[in-house]
N, C-alpha and C. Protein backbone atom coordinates (compact mmCIF):
# COMPACT_ATOMS: atom_id res chain seq x y z
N UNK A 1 84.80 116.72 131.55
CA UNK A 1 84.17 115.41 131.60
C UNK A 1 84.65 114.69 132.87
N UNK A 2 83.60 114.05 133.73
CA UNK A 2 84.03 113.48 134.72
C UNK A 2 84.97 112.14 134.59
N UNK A 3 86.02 112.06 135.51
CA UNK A 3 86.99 110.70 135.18
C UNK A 3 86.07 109.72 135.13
N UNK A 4 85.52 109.49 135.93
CA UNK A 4 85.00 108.05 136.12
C UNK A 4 84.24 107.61 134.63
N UNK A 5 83.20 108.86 134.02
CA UNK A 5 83.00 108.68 132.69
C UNK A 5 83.80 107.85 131.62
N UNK A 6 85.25 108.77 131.58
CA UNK A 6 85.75 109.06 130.60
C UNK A 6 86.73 107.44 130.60
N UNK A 7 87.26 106.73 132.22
CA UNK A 7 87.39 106.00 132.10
C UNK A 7 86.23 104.51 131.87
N UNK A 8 85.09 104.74 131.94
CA UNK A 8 84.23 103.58 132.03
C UNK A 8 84.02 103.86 130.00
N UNK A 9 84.35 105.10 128.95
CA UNK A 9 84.24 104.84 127.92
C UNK A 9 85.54 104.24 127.12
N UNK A 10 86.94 104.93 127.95
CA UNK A 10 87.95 103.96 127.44
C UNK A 10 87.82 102.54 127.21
N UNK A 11 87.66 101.84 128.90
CA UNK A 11 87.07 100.50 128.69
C UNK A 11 86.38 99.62 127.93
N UNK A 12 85.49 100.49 127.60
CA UNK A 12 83.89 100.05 126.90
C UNK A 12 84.89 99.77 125.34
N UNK A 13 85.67 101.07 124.36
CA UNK A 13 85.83 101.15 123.70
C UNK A 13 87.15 99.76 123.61
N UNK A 14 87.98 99.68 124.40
CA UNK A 14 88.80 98.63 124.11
C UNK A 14 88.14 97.27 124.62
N UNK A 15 87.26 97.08 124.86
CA UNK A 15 86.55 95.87 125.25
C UNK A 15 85.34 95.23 124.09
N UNK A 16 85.46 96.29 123.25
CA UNK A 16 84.41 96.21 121.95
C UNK A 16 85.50 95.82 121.00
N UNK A 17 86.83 96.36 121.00
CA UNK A 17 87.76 95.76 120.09
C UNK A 17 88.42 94.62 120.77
N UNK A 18 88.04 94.03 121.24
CA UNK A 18 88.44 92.69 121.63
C UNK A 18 87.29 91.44 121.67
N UNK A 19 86.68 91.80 120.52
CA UNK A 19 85.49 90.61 120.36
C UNK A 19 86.55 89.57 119.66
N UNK A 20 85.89 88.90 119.36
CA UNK A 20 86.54 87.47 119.38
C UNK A 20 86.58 87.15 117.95
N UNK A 21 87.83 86.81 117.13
CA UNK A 21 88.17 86.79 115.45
C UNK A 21 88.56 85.85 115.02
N UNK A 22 88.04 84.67 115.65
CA UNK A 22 87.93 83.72 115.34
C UNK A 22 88.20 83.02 113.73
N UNK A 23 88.73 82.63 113.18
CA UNK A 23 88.28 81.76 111.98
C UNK A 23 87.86 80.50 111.82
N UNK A 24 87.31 79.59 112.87
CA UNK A 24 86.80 78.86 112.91
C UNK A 24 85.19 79.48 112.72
N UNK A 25 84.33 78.22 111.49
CA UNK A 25 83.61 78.02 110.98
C UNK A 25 82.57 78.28 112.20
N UNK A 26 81.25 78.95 112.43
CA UNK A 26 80.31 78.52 113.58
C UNK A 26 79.43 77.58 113.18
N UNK A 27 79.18 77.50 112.39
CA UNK A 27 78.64 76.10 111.86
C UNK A 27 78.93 74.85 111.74
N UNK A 28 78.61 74.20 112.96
CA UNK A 28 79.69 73.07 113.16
C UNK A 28 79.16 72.03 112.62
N UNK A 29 77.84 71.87 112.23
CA UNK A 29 77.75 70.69 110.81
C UNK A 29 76.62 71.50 109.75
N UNK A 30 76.99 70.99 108.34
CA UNK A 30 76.46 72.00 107.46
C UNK A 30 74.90 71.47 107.45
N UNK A 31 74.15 72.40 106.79
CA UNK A 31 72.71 72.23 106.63
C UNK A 31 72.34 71.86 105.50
N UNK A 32 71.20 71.60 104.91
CA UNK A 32 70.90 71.13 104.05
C UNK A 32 71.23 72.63 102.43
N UNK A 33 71.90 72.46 101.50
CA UNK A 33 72.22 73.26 100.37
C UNK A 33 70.05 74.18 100.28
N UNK A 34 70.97 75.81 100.55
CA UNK A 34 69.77 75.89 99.81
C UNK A 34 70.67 77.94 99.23
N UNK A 35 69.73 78.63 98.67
CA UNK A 35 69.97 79.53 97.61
C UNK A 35 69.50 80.74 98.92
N UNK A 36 70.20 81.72 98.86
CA UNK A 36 69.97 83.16 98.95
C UNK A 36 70.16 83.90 98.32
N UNK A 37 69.06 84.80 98.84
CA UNK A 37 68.34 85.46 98.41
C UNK A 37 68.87 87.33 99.11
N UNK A 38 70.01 87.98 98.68
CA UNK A 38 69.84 89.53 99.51
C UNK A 38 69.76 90.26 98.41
N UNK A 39 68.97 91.17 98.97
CA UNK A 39 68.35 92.69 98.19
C UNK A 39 69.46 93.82 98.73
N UNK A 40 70.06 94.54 98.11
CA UNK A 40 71.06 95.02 98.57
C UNK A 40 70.38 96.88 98.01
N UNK A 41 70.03 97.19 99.05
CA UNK A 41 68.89 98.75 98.85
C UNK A 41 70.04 100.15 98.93
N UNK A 42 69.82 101.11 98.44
CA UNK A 42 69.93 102.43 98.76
C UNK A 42 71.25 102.42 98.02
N UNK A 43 71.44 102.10 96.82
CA UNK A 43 72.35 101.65 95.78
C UNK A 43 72.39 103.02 95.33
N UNK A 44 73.17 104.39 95.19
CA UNK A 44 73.11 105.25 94.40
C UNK A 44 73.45 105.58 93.52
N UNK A 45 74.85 104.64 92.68
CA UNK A 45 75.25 104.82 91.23
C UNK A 45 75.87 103.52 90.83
N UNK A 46 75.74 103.27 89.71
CA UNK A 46 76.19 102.14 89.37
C UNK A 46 77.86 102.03 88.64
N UNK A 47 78.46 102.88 89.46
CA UNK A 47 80.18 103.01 89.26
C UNK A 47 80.61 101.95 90.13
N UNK A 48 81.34 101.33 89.84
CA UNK A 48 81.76 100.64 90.38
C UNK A 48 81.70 99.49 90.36
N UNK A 49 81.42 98.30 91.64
CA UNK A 49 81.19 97.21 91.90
C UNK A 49 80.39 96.99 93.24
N UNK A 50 80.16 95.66 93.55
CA UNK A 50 79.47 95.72 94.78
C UNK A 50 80.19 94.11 95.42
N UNK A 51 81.08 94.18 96.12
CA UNK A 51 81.27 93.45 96.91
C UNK A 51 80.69 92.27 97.90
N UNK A 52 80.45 90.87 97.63
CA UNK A 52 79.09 91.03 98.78
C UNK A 52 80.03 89.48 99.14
N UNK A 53 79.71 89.92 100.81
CA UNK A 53 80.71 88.54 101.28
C UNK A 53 79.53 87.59 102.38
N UNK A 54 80.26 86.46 102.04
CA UNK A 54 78.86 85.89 103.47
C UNK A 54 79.79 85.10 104.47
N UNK A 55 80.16 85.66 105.65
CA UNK A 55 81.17 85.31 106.82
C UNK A 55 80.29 84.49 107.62
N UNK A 56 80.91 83.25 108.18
CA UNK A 56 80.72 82.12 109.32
C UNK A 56 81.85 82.28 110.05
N UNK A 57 82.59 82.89 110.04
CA UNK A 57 83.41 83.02 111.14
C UNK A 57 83.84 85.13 111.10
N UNK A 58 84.00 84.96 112.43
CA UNK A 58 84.15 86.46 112.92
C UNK A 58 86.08 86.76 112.20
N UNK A 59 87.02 85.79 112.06
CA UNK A 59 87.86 86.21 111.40
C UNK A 59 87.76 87.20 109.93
N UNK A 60 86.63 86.27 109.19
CA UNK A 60 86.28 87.11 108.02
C UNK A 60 85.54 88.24 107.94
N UNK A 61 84.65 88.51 109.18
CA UNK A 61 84.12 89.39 108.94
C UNK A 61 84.51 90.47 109.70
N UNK A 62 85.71 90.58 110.44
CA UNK A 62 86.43 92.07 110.67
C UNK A 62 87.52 92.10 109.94
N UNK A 63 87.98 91.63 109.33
CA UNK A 63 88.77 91.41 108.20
C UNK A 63 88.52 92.74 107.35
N UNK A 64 89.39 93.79 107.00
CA UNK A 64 88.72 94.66 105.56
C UNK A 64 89.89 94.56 104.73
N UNK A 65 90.63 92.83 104.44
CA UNK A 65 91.59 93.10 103.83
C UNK A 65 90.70 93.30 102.49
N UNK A 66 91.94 93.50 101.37
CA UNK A 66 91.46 93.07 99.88
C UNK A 66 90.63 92.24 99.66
N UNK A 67 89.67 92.01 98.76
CA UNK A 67 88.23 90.49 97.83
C UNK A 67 89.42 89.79 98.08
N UNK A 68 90.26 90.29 96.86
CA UNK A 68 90.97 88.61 96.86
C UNK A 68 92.13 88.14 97.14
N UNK A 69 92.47 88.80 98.98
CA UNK A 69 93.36 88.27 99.79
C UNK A 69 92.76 86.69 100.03
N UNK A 70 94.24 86.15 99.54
CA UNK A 70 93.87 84.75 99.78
C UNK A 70 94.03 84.66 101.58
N UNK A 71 94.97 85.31 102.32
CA UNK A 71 94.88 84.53 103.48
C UNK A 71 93.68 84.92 104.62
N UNK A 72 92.27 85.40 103.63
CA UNK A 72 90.86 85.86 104.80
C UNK A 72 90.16 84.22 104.31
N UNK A 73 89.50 84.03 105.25
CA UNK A 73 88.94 82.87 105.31
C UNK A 73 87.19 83.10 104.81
N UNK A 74 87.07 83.93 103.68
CA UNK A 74 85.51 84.13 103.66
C UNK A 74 84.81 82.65 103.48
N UNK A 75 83.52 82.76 103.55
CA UNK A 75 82.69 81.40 103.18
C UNK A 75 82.55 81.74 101.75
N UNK A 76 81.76 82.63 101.70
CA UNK A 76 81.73 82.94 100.14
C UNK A 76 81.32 84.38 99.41
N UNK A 77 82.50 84.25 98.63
CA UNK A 77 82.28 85.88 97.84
C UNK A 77 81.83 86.48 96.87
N UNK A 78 81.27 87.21 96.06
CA UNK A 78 80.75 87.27 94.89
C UNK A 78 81.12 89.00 94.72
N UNK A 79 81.28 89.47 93.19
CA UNK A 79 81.21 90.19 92.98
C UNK A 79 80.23 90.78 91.65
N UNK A 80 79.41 91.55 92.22
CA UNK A 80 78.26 91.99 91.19
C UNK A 80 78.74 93.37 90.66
N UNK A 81 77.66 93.73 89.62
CA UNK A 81 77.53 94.97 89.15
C UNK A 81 76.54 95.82 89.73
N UNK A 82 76.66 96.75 90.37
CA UNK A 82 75.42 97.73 90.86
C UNK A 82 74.46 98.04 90.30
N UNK A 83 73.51 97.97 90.34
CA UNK A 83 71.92 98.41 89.71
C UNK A 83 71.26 99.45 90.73
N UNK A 84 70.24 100.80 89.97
CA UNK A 84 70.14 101.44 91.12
C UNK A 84 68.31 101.28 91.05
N UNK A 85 67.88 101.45 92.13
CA UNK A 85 68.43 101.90 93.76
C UNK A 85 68.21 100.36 94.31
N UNK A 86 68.63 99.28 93.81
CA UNK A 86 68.51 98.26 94.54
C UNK A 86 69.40 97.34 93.68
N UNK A 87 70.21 95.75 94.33
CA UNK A 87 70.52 95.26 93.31
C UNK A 87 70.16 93.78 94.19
N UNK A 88 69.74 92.82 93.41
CA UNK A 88 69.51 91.32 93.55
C UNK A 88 70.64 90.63 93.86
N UNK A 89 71.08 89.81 94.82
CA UNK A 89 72.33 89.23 94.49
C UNK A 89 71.74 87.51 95.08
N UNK A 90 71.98 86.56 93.82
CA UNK A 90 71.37 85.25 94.55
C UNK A 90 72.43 84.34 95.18
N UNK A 91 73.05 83.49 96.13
CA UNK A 91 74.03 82.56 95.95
C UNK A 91 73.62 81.11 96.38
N UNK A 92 73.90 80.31 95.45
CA UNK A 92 73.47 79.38 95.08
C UNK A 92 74.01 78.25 96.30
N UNK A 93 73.20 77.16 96.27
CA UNK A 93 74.24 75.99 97.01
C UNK A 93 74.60 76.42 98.59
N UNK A 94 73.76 77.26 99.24
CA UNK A 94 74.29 77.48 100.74
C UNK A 94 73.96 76.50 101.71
N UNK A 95 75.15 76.07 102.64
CA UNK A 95 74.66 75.56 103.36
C UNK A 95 73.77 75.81 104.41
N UNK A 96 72.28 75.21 104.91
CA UNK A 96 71.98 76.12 105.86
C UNK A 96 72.90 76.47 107.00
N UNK A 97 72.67 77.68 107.69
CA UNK A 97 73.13 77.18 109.07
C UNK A 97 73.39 79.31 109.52
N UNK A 98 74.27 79.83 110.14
CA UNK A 98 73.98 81.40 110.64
C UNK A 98 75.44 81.81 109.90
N UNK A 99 75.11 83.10 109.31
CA UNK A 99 76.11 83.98 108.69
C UNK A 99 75.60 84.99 108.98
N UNK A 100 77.15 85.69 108.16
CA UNK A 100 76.69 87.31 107.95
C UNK A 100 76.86 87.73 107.29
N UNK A 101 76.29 88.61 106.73
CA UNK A 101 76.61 89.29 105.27
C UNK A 101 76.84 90.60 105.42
N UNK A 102 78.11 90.99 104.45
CA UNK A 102 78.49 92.30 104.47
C UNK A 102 78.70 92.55 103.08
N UNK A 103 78.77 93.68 102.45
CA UNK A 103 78.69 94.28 101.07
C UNK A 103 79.10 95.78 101.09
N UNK A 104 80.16 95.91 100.30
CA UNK A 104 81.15 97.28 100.33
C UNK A 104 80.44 97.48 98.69
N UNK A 105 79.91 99.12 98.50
CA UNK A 105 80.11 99.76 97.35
C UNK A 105 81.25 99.62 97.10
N UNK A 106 82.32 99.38 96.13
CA UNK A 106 83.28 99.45 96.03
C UNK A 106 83.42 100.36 94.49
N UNK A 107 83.39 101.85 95.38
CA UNK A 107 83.29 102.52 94.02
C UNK A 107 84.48 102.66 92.64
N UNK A 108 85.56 102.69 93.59
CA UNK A 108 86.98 102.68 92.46
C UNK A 108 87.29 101.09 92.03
N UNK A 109 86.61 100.27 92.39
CA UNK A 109 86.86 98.83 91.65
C UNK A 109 88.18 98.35 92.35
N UNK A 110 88.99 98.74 93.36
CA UNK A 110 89.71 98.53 93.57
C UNK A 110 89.88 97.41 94.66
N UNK A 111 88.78 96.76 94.91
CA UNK A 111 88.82 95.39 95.69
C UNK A 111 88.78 95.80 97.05
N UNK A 112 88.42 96.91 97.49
CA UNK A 112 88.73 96.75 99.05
C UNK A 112 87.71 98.16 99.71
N UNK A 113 87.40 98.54 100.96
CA UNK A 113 86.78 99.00 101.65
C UNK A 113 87.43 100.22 101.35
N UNK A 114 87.40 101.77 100.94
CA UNK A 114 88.38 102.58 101.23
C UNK A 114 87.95 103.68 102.46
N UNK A 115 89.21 104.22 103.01
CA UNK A 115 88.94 104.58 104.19
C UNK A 115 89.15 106.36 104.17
N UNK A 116 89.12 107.22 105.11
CA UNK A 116 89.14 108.67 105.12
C UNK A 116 90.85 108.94 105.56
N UNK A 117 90.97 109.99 105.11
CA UNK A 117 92.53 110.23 105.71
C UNK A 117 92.24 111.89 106.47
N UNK A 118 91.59 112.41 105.67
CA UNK A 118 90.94 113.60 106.91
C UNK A 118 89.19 113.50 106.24
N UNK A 119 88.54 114.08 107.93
CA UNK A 119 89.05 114.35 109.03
C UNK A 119 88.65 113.35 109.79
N UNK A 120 88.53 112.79 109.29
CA UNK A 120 88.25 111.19 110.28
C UNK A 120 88.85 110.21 110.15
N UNK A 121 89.84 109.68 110.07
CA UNK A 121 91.35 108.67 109.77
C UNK A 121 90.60 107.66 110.22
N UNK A 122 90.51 106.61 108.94
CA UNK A 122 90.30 105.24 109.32
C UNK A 122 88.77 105.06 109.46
N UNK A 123 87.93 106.12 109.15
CA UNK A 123 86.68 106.00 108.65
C UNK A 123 86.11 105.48 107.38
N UNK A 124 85.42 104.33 107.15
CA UNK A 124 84.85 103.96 105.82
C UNK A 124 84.52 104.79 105.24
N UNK A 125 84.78 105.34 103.98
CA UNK A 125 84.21 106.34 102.92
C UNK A 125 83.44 105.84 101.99
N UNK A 126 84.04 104.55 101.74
CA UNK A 126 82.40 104.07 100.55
C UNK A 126 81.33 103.27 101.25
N UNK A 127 80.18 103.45 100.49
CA UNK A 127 79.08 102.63 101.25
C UNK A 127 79.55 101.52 101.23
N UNK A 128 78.58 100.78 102.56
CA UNK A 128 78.42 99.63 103.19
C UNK A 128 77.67 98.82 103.67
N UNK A 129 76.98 97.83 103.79
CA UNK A 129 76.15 97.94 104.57
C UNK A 129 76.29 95.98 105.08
N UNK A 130 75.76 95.64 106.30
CA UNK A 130 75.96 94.72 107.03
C UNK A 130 74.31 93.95 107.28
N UNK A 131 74.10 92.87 107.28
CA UNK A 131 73.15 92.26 107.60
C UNK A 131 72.64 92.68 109.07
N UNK A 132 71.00 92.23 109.22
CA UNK A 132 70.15 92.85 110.66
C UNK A 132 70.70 94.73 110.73
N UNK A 133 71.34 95.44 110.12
CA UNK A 133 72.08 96.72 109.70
C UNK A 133 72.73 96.86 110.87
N UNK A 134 73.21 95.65 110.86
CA UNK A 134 74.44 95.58 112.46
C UNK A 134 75.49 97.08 112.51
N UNK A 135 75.74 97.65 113.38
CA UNK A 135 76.11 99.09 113.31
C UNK A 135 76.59 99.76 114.97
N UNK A 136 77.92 99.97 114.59
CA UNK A 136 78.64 100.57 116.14
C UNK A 136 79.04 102.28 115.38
N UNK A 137 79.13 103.25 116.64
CA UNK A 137 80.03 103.95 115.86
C UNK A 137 81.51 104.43 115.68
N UNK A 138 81.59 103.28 116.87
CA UNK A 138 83.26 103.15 116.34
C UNK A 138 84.03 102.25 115.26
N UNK A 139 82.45 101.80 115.03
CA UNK A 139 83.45 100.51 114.06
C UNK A 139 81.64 99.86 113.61
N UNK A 140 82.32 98.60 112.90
CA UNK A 140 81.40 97.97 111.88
C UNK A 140 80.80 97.12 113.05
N UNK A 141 79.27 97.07 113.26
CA UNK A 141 78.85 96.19 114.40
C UNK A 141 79.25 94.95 114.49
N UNK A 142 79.19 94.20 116.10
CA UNK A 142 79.51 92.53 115.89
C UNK A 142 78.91 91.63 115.19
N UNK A 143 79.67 90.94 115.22
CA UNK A 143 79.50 89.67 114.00
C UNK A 143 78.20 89.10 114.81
N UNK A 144 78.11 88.90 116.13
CA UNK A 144 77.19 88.42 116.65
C UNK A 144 75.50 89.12 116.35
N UNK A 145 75.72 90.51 116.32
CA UNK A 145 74.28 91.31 115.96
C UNK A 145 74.07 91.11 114.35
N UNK A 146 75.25 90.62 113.75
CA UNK A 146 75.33 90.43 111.94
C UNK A 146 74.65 89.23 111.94
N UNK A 147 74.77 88.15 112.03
CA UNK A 147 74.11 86.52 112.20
C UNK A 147 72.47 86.79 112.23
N UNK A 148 72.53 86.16 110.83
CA UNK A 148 71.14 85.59 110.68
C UNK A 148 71.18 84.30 110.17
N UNK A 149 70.09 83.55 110.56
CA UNK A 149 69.47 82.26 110.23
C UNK A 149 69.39 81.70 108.62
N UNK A 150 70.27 81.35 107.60
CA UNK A 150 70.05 80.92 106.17
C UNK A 150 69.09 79.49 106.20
N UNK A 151 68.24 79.38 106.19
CA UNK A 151 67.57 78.16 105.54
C UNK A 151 66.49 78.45 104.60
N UNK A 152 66.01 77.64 104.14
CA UNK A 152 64.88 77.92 102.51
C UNK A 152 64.07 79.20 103.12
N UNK A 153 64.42 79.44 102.55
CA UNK A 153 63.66 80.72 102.71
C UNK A 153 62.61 81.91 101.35
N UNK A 154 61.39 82.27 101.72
CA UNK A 154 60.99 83.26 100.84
C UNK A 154 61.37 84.14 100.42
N UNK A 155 61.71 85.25 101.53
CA UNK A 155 62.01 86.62 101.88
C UNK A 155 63.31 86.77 101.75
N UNK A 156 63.87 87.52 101.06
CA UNK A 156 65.11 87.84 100.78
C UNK A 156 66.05 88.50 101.80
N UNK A 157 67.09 88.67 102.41
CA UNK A 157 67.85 89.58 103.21
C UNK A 157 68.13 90.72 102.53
N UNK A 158 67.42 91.82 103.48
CA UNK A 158 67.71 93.35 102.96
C UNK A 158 69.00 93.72 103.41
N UNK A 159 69.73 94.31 102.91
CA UNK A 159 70.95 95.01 103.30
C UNK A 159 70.70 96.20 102.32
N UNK A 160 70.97 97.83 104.02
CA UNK A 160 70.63 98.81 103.15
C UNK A 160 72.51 99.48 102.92
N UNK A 161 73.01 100.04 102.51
CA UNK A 161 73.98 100.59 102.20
C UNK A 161 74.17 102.01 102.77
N UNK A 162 75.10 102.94 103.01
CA UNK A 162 75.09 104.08 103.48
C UNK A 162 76.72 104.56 104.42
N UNK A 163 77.17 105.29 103.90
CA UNK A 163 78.65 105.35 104.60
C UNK A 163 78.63 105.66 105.92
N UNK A 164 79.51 105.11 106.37
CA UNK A 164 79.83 105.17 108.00
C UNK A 164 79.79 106.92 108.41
N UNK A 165 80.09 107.20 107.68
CA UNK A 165 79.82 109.39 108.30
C UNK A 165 78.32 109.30 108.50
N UNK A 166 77.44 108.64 107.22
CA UNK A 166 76.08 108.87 107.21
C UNK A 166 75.04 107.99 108.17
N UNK A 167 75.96 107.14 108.94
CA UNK A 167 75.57 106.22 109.73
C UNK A 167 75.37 106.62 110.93
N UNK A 168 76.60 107.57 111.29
CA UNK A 168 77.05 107.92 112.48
C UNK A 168 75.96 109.28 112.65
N UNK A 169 76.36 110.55 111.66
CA UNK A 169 75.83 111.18 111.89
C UNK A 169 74.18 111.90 111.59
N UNK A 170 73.59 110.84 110.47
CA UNK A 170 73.05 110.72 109.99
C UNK A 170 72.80 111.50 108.76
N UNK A 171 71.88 111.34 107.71
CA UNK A 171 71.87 111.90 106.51
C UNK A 171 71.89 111.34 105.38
């Protein structure tokens, strides 16, 4: 592999982990209360739980501590039961204004994202899936490609699910 490559992908790769993790709110005055609406698709068993978080700040949403680490700053969290192949999740009382939503299968109930130990260390193993299906393959896409627009709305936010192996390599 040519250097110049191999250094212009080092870069790239430590310059993508240095987005900005903010926990300040981006919503700097709230919007008028209204209800969402995400469809959470490609649900394949109903073991488990389903995690579903809605981040205004980029602290919470690279965050993969524990649900219920108190010191992540989520906006708001919910935990459902899986339904297949799709599950409804409504949350009530939102303020308008731009989030993101992320949602871990959380198949062992164990509150948290779990990861691979071979052969891919530090790879998501349970499904996932991220609003706009924001998606890197070194990592969970930016919070910035995650941000969508919450106000009254018809149309529900799709979020499809699918593990990071199946993301990457497809399948």
């Amino acid at each position: 592999m040519n250097k110049k490559v191999l250094l212009s992908s080092l870069i790239c790769v430590l310059l993508a982990g240095c987005s900005s993790t903010s926990n300040m709110s981006i919503n700097k005055v709230k919007g008028a209360p209204t209800d969402v609406r995400i469809v959470v698709n490609h649900v394949e068993s109903t073991e488990g739980q389903l995690l579903v978080y809605l981040h205004d700040n980029a602290g919470s949403y690279y965050s993969d501590d524990n649900y219920s680490a108190s010191s992540i700053k989520y906006f708001h969290r919910i935990v459902v039961k899986p339904s297949i192949p799709a599950t409804e999740v409504v949350l009530t009382d939102i303020p308008a204004g731009k989030y993101a939503i992320s949602v871990v299968h959380d198949k062992d109930s164990d509150g948290t994202l779990d990861r691979m130990v071979f052969p891919f260390i530090g790879m998501p193993s349970e499904p996932y899936g991220l609003s706009n299906d924001a998606y890197s393959a070194l990592s969970k896409g930016s919070f910035e490609d995650a941000l969508v627009d919450i106000t009254a709305q018809a149309q529900p936010i799709e979020i499809k699910l699918a593990t990071h192996l199946s993301k990457t390599f497809g399948g």
